[in-house]
Protein backbone atom coordinates (compact mmCIF):
# COMPACT_ATOMS: atom_id res chain seq x y z
CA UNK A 1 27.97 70.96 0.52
CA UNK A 2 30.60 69.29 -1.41
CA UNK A 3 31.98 67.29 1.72
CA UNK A 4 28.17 65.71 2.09
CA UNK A 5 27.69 64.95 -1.55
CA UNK A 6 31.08 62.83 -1.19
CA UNK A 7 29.60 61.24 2.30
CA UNK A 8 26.69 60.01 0.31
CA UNK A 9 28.09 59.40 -2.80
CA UNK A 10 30.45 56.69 -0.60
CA UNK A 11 27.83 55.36 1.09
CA UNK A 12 26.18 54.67 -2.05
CA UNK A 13 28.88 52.86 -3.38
CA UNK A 14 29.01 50.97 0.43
CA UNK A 15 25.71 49.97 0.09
CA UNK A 16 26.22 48.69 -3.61
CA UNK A 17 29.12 47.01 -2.52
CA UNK A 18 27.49 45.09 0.41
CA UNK A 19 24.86 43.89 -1.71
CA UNK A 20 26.73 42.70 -4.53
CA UNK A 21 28.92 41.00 -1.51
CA UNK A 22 25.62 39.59 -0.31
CA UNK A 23 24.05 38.63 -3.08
CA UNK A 24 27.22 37.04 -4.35
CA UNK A 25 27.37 35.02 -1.10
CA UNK A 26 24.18 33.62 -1.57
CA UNK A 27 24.90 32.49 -5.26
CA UNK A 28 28.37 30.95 -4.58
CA UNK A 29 26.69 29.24 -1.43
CA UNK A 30 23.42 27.58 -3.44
CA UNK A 31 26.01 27.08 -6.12
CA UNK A 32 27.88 24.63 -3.79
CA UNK A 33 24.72 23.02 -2.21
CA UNK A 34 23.74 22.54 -5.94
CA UNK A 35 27.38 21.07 -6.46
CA UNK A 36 27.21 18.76 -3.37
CA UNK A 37 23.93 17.39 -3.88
CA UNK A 38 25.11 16.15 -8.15
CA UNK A 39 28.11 15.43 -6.11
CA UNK A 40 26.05 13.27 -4.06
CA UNK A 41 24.22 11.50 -6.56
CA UNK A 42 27.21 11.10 -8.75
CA UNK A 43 28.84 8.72 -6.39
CA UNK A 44 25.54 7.47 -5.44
CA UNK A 45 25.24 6.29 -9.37
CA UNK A 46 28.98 4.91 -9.79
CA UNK A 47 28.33 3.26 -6.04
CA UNK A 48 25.37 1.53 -7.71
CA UNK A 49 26.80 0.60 -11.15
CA UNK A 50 29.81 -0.70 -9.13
CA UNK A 51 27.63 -2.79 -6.94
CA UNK A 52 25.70 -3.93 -10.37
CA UNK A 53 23.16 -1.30 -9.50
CA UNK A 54 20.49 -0.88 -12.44
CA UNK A 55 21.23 0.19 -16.00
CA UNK A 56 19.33 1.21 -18.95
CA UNK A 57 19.30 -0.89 -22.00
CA UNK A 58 20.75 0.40 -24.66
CA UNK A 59 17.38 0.67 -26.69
CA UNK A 60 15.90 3.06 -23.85
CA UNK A 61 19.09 4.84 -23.83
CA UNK A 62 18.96 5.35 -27.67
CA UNK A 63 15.08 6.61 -26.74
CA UNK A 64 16.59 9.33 -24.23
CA UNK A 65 19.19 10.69 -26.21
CA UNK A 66 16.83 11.25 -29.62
CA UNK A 67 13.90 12.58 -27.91
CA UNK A 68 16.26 14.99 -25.94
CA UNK A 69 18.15 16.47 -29.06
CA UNK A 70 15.06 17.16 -30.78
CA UNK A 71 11.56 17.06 -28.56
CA UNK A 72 8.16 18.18 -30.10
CA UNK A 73 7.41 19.76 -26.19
CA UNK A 74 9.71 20.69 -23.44
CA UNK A 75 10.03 22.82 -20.24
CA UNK A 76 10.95 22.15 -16.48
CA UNK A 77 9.45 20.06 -13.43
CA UNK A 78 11.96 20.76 -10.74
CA UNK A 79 14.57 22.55 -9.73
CA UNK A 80 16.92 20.67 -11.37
CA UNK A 81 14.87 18.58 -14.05
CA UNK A 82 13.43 19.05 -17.11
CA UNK A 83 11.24 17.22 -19.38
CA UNK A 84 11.14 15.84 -23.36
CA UNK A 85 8.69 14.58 -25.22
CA UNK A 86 8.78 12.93 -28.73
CA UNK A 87 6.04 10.34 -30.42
CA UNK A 88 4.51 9.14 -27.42
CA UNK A 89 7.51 9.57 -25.16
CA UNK A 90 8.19 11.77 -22.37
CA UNK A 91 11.68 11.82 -20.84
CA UNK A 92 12.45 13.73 -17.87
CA UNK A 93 16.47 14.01 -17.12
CA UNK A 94 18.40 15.99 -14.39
CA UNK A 95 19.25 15.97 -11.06
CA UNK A 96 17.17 15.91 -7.34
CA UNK A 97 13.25 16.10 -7.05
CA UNK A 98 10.24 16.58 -9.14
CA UNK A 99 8.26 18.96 -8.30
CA UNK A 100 4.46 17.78 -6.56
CA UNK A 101 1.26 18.15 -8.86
CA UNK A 102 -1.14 17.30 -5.50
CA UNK A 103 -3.01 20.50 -5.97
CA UNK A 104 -5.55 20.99 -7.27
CA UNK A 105 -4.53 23.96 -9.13
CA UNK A 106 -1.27 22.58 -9.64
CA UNK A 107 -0.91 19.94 -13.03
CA UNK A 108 2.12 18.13 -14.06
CA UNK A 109 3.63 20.78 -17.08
CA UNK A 110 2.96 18.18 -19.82
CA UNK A 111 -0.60 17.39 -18.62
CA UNK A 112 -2.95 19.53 -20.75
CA UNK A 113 -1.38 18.49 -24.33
CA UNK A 114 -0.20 15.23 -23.45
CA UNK A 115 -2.16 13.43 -21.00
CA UNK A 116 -3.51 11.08 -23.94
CA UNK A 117 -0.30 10.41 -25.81
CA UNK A 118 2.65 9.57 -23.42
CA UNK A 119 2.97 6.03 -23.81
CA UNK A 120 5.78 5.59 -22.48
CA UNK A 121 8.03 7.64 -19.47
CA UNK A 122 11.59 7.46 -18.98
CA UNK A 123 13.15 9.07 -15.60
CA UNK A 124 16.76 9.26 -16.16
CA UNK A 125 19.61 8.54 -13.98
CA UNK A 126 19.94 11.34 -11.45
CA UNK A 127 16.01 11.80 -10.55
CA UNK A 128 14.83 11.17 -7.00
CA UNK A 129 11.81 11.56 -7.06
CA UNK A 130 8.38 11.48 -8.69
CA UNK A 131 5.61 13.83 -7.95
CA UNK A 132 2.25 13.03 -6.71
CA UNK A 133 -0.11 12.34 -9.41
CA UNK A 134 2.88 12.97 -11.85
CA UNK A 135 1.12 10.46 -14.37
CA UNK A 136 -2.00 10.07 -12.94
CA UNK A 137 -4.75 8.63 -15.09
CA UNK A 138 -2.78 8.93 -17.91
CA UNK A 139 -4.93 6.26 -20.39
CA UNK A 140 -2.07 5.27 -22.82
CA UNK A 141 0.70 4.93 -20.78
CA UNK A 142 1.75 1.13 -21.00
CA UNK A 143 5.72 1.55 -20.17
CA UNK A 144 7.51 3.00 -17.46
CA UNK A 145 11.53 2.90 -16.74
CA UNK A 146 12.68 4.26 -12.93
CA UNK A 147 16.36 5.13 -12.49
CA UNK A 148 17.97 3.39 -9.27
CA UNK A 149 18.57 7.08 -7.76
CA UNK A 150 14.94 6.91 -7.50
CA UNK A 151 13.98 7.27 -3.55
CA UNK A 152 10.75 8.55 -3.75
CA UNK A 153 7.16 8.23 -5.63
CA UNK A 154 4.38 10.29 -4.53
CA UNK A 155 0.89 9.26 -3.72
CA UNK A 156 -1.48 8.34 -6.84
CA UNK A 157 1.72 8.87 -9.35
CA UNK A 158 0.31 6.21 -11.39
CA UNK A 159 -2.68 5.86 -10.48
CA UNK A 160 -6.06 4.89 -13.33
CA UNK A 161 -2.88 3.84 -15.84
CA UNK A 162 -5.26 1.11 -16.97
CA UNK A 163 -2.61 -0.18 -19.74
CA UNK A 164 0.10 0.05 -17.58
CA UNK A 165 1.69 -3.13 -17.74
CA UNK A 166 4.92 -3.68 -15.95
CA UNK A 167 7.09 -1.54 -13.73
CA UNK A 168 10.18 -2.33 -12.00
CA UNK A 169 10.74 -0.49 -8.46
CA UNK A 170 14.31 0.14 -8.34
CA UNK A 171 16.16 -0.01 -4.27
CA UNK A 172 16.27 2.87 -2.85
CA UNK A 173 12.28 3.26 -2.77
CA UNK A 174 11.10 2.82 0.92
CA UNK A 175 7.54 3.07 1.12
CA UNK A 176 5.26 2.83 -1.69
CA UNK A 177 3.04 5.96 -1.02
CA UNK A 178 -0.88 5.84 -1.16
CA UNK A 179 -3.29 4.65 -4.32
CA UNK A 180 0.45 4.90 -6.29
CA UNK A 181 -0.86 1.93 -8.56
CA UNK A 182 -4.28 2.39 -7.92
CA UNK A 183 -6.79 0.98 -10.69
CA UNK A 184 -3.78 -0.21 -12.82
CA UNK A 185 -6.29 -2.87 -14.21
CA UNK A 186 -3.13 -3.84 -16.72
CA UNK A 187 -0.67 -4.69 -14.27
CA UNK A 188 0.04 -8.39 -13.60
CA UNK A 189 3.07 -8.87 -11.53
CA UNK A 190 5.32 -6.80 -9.29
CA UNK A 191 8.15 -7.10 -7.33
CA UNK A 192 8.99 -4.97 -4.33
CA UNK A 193 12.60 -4.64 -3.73
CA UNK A 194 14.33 -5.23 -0.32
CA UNK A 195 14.53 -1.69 0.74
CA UNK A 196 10.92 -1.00 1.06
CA UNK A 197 9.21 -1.41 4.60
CA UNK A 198 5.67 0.40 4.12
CA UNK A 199 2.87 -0.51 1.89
CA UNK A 200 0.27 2.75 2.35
CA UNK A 201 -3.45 2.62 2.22
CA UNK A 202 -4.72 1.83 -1.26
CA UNK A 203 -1.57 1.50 -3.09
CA UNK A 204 -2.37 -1.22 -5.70
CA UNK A 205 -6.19 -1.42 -4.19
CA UNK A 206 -8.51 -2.30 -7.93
CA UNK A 207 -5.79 -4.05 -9.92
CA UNK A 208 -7.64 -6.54 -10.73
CA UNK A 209 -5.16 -8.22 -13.43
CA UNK A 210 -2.21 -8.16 -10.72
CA UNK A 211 -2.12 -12.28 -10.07
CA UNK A 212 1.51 -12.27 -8.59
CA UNK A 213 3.25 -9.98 -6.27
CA UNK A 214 6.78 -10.20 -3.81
CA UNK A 215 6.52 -8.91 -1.09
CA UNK A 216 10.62 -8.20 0.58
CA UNK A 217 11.33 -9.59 4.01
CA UNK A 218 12.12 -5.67 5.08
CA UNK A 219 8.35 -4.80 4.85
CA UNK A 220 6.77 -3.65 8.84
CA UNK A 221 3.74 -2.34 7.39
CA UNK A 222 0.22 -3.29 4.77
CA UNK A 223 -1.71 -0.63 5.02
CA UNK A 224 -5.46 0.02 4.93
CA UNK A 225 -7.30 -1.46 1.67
CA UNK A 226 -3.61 -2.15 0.17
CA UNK A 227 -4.37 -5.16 -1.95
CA UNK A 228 -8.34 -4.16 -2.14
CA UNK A 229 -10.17 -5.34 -4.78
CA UNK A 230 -7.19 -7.39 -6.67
CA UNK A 231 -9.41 -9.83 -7.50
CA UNK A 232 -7.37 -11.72 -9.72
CA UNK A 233 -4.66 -12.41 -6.58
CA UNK A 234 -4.19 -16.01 -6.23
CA UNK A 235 -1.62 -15.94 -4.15
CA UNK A 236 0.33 -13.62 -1.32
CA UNK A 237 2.76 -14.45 0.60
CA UNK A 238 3.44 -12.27 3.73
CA UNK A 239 6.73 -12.41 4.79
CA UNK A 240 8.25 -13.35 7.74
CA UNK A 241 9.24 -10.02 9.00
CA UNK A 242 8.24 -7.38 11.63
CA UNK A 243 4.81 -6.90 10.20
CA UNK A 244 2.76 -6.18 13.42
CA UNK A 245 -0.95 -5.62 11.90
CA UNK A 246 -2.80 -6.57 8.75
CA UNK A 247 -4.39 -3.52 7.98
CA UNK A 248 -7.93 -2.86 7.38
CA UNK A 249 -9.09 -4.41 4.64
CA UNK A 250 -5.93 -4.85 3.19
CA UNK A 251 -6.90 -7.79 1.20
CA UNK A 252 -10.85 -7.44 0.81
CA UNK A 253 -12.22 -8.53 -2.16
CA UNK A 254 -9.59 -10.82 -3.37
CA UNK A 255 -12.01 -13.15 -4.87
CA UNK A 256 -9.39 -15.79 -6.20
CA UNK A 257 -7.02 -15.78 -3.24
CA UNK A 258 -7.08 -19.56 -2.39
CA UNK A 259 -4.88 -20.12 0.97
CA UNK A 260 -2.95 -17.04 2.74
CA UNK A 261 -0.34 -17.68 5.87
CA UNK A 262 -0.31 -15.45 8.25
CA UNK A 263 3.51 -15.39 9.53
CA UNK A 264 4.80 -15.26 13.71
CA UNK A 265 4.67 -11.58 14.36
CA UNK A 266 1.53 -10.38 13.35
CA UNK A 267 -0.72 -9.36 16.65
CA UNK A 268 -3.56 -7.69 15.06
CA UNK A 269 -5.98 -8.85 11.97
CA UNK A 270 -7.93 -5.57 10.41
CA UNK A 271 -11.22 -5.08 10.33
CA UNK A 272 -12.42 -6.48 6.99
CA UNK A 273 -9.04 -7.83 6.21
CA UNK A 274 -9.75 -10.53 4.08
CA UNK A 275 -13.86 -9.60 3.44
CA UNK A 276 -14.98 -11.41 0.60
CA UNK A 277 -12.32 -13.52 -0.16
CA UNK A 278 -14.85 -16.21 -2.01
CA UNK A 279 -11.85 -18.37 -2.93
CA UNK A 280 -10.05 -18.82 0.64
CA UNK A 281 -10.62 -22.34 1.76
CA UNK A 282 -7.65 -22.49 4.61
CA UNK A 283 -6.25 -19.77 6.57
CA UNK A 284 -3.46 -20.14 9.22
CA UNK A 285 -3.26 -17.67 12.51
CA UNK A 286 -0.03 -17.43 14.55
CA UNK A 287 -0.09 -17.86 18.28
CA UNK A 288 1.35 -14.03 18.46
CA UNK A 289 -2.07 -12.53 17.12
CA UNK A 290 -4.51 -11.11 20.32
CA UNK A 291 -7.22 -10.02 18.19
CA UNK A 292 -9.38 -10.24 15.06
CA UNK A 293 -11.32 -7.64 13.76
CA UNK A 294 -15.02 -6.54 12.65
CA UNK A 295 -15.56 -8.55 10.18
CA UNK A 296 -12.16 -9.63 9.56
CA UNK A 297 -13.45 -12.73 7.00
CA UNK A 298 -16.79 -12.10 6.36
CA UNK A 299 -18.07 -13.56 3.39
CA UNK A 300 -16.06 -16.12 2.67
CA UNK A 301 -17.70 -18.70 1.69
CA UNK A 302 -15.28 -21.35 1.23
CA UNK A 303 -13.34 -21.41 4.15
CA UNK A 304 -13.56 -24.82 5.58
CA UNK A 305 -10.84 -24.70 8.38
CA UNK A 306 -9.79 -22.01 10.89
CA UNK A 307 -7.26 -22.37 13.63
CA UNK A 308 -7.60 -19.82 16.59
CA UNK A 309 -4.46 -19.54 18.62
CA UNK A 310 -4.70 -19.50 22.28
CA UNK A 311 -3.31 -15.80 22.16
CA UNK A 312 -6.69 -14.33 20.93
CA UNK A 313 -8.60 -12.70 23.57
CA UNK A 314 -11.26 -11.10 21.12
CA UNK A 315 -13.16 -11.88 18.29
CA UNK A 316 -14.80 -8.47 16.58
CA UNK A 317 -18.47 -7.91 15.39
CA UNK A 318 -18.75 -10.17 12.48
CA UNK A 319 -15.93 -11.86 12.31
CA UNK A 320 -16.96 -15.02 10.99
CA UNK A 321 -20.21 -13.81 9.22
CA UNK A 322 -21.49 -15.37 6.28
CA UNK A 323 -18.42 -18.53 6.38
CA UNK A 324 -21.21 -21.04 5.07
CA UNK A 325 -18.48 -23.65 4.56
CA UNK A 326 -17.08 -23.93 8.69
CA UNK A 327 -18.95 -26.96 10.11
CA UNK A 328 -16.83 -26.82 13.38
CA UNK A 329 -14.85 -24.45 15.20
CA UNK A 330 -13.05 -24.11 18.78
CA UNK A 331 -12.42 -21.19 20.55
CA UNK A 332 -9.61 -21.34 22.97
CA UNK A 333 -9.48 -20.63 26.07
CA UNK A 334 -7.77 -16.59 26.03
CA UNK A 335 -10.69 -15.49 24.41
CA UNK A 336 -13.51 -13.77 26.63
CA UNK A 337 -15.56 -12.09 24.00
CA UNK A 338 -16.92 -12.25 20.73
CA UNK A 339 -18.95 -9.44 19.04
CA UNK A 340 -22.31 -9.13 17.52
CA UNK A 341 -23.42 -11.34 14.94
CA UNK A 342 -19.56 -13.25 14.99
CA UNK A 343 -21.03 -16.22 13.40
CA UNK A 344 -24.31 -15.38 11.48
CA UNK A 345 -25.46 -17.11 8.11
CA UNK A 346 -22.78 -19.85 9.06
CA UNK A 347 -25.07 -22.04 7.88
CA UNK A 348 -22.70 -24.98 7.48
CA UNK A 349 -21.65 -24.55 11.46
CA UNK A 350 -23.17 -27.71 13.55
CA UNK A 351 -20.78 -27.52 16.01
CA UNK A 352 -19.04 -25.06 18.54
CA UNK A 353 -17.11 -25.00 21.58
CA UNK A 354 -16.62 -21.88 23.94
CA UNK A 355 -14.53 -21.80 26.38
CA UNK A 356 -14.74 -21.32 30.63
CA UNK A 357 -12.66 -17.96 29.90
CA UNK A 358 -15.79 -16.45 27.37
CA UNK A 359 -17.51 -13.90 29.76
CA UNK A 360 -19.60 -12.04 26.90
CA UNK A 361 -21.46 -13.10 23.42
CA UNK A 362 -22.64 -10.29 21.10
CA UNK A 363 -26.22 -9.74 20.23
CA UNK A 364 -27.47 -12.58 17.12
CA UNK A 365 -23.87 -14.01 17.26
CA UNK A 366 -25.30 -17.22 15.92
CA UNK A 367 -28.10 -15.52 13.52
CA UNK A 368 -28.88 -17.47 10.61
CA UNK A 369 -27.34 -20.88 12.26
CA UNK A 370 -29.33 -24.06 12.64
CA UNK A 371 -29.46 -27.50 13.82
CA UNK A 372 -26.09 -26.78 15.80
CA UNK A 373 -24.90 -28.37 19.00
CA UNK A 374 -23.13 -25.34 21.21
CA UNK A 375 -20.94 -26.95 23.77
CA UNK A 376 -19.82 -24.50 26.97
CA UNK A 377 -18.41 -24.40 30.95
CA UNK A 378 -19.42 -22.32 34.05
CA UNK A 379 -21.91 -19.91 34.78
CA UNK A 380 -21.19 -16.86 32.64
CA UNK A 381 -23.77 -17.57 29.70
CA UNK A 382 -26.67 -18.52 31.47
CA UNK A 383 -28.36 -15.70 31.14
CA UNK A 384 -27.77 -15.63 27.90
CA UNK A 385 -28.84 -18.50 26.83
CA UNK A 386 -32.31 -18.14 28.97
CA UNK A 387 -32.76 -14.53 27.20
CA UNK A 388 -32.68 -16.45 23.91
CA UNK A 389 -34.31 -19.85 24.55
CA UNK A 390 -36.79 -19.19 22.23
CA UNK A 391 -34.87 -18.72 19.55
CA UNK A 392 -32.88 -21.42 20.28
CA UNK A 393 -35.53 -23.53 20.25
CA UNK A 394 -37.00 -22.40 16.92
CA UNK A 395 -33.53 -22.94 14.89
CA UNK A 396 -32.62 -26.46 16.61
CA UNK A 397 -29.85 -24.77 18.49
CA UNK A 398 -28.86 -27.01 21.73
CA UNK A 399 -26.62 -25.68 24.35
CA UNK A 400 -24.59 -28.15 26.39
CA UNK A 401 -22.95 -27.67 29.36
CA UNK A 402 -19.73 -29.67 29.97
């Protein structure tokens, strides 16, 4: 009896022992991954401030260090970070990632008391990353200051900061993630820094006070409805870079945007790219693009003067819609179709030239034209053009073969 109340008394101890071993393990082992990542960042910041990497002023410095020794509100938002706030700013300081406030049952920790009094947000050197919809709609904010360990903001972090003035994106940051500046009617000029290569869908669509913007010669990608609505745009300049596509109504609604180059490269123009771009009088297409999209410039009215390369072989449903200001246009010879209603309401048109290699036309591809001379080769449209006769004949529309 007393032999098996030893036996178990030992293996109690054993089994005490193993788990304080294990457990023990564990902590010494996330204790070193926690020491290589500030490890990591450490000589990721002295790398940086050797190479001139970017520095606080002293004046936002000063701001860190008082609202840190004595904040109105604090708590955590990350593993590693934690937050400060003190008359109107918030501080968050650390090391590694924010956490992600995407849910919606999941709110950044200052949100409910302070949405409507952070003016202005400080990350500190050592954060990676901001969470998406960190600062979302936040209607005061008007400053923000990003440390260069920054590698990462999530989607709609800023987004609806309508006083949101200026923001500098430090390198590091690779992509700026979707509707990140969305509505940031405040903002007026931004510069992307070399690293990043990816503009996502809506990420500064409805800043309508954004007139200039840089755009680094590292970017492949504009994504759908990027620039959307940034109606006080007057000028972009693409860069020559490995940009393939213009996304889908990446620039729509760009009233002011006067002239835009479209640089070697680029093989595809979105659907709606440039829709309603009143102000564009000139645009130029590089002999690498194959195709432009439904209603890739539709509605603008002031564009005088298009080029089409001989690489285009198609010309989507509306292309050309509503350009009252073309009065002549070639097509060269690649292309062999154009979509419905690709010139309608170009009321200025009076004259056009398809080419022998044009095997289909759209239904009302020339709707709303008149009093226009239509000059064409070979056999392809005759049908066509007898299936339509009478309305050719109503608008003054003469077809000549060549």
């Amino acid at each position: 009896m007393k032999k098996n109340k030893v036996i178990t008394l030992i293996t109690i101890v054993a089994l005490i022992a193993m788990a304080a071993v294990f457990f023990g393990v564990n902590y010494l082992m996330d204790a070193y991954a926690r020491y290589q990542r500030e490890e990591q960042l450490t000589a990721t910041q002295l790398g940086n401030q050797a190479a001139g990497g970017q520095q606080f002023p002293a004046y936002v410095q000063n701001l860190i260090r008082t609202t840190k020794e004595s904040p109105e509100e604090s708590g955590v938002c990350g593993e590693n970070l934690e937050w400060y706030y003190k008359d109107e700013v918030l501080v968050i300081t650390g090391m590694g990632e924010m956490d992600e406030y995407t849910s919606p049952r999941e709110k950044a920790p200052w949100y409910d008391s302070l949405w409507d009094q952070i003016g202005c947000v400080i990350l500190d050197e050592g954060v990676t990353s901001i969470g998406g919809e960190a600062f979302a709609g936040y209607v005061g904010l008007t400053e923000v200051f990003l440390p260069f360990t920054l590698t990462y903001i999530g989607e709609s972090a800023f987004s609806n900061c309508r006083e949101l003035q200026e923001i500098e994106i430090p390198d590091g940051i690779t992509s700026i993630s979707s509707r990140t500046f969305y509505n940031c009617n405040s903002l007026t000029k931004i510069t992307l820094p070399d690293s990043v290569v990816k503009i996502d869908e809506n990420a500064f669509s409805a800043c309508n006070g954004l007139t200039e913007i840089t755009l680094p010669d590292s970017l492949t990608s504009i994504g759908y409805g990027a620039f959307s609505g940034c109606s006080g745009l007057t000028e972009i300049k693409i860069p020559d870079s490995a940009i393939a596509s213009i996304g889908t109504g990446a620039l729509a609604g760009c009233y002011w945007l006067t002239e835009i180059t479209i640089p070697d490269g680029v093989t595809s123009i979105g659907d709606q790219a440039f829709v309603g771009c009143n102000g564009l009088t000139k645009i130029m297409i590089p002999d690498s693009v194959t195709s432009i999209g439904d209603g890739a410039f539709f509605g603008c009215n002031r564009l005088t003067e298009i080029k089409i390369p001989d690489s285009v072989t198609s010309i989507g449903h509306g292309a050309f819609s509503g350009c009252s200001s073309l009065t002549k246009i070639m097509l060269p010879d690649s292309v062999t179709s154009i979509g419905d209603n690709v010139f309608g309401d170009c009321s200025g048109l009076t004259e056009i030239t398809l080419p022998d290699s044009l095997m289909s036309i759209g239904e009302l591809a020339f709707f709303g034209c008149s009093d226009m001379t239509i000059y064409y080769s070979g056999n392809a449209l005759d049908s066509y053009i007898d299936d339509h006769s009478s309305y050719w004949s109503a608008k003054n529309i003469v077809w000549v073969r060549q």
